[in-house]
Protein backbone atom coordinates (compact mmCIF):
# COMPACT_ATOMS: atom_id res chain seq x y z
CA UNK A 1 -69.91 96.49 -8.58
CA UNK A 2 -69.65 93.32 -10.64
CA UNK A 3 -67.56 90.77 -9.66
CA UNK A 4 -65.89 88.42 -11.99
CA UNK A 5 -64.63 84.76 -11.94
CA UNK A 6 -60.86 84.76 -11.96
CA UNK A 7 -58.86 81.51 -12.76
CA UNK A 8 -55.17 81.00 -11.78
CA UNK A 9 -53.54 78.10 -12.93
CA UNK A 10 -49.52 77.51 -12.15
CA UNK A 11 -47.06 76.60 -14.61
CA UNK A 12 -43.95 75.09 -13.87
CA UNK A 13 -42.27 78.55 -13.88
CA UNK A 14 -44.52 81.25 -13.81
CA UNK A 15 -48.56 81.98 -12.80
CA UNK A 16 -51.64 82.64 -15.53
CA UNK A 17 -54.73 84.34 -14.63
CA UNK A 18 -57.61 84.60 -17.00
CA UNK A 19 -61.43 85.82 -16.83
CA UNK A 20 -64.14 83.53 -18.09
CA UNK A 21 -66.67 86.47 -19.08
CA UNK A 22 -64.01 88.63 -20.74
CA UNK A 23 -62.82 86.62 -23.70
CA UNK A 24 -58.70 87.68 -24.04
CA UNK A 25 -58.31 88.80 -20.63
CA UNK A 26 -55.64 87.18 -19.40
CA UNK A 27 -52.33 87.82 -17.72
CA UNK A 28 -49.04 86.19 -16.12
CA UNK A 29 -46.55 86.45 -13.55
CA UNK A 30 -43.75 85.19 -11.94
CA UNK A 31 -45.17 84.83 -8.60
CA UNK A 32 -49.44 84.23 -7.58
CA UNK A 33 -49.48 87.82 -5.69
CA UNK A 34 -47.91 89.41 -9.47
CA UNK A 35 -50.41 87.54 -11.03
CA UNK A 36 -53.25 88.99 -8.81
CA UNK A 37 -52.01 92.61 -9.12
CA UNK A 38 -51.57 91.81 -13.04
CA UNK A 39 -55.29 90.40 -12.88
CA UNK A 40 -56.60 93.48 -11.79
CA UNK A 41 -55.16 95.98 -13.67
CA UNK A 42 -56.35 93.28 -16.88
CA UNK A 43 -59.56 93.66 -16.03
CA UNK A 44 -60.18 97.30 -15.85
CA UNK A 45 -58.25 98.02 -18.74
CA UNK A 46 -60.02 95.35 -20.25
CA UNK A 47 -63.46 96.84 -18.98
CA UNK A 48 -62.38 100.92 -20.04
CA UNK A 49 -60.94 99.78 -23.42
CA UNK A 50 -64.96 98.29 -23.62
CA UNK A 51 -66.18 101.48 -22.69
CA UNK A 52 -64.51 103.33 -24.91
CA UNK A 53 -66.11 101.41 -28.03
CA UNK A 54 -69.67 100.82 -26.28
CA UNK A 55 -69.26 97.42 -25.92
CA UNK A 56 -71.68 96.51 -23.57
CA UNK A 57 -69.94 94.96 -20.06
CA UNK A 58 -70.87 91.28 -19.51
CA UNK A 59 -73.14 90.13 -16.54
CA UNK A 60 -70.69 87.75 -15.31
CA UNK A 61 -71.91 84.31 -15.81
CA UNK A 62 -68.91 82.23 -14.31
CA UNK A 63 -70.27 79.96 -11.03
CA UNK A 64 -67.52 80.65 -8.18
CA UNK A 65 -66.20 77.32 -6.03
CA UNK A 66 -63.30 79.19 -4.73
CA UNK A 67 -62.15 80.27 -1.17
CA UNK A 68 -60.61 83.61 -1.95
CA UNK A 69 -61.32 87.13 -2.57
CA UNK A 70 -59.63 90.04 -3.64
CA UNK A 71 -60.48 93.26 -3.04
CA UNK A 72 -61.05 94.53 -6.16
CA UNK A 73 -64.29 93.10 -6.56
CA UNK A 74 -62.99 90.12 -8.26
CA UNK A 75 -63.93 86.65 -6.99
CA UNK A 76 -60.62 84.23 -7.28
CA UNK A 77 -60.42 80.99 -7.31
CA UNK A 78 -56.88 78.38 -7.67
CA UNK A 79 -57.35 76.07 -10.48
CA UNK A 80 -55.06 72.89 -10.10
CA UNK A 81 -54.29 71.22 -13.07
CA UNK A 82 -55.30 67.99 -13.63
């Protein structure tokens, strides 16, 4: 199973997620456990909708600093903004 870098980043109102290796997968929420279920469900309809056209799936890439882990298979990580 491959396991891909998530970023989370929260906005004044709501949560973003997004995926480093899969350019336009991305999702929000209202709350950071939304966002993670949202996050998931991105990613493997992100990763079916590449099946479907043979788009070959990414080896992820993304280096992981984070302290979390979902059980998905995807590595998360918070990203504070600066």
């Amino acid at each position: 199973m491959r396991r891909f870098a998530v970023v989370f980043e929260k906005a004044e109102s709501n949560w973003a997620a997004y995926v480093p290796d899969l350019p336009g997968c991305i999702t929000t929420g209202s709350t950071l456990k939304e966002t993670k279920h949202n996050i998931r469900e991105a990613i493997e309809l992100h990763l079916e909708a590449m099946r479907e056209v043979e788009e070959p799936i990414p080896v992820p890439t993304a280096s992981i600093h984070g302290r979390d882990s979902i059980s998905s298979g995807t590595v998360v990580r918070n990203q504070p903004k600066c």
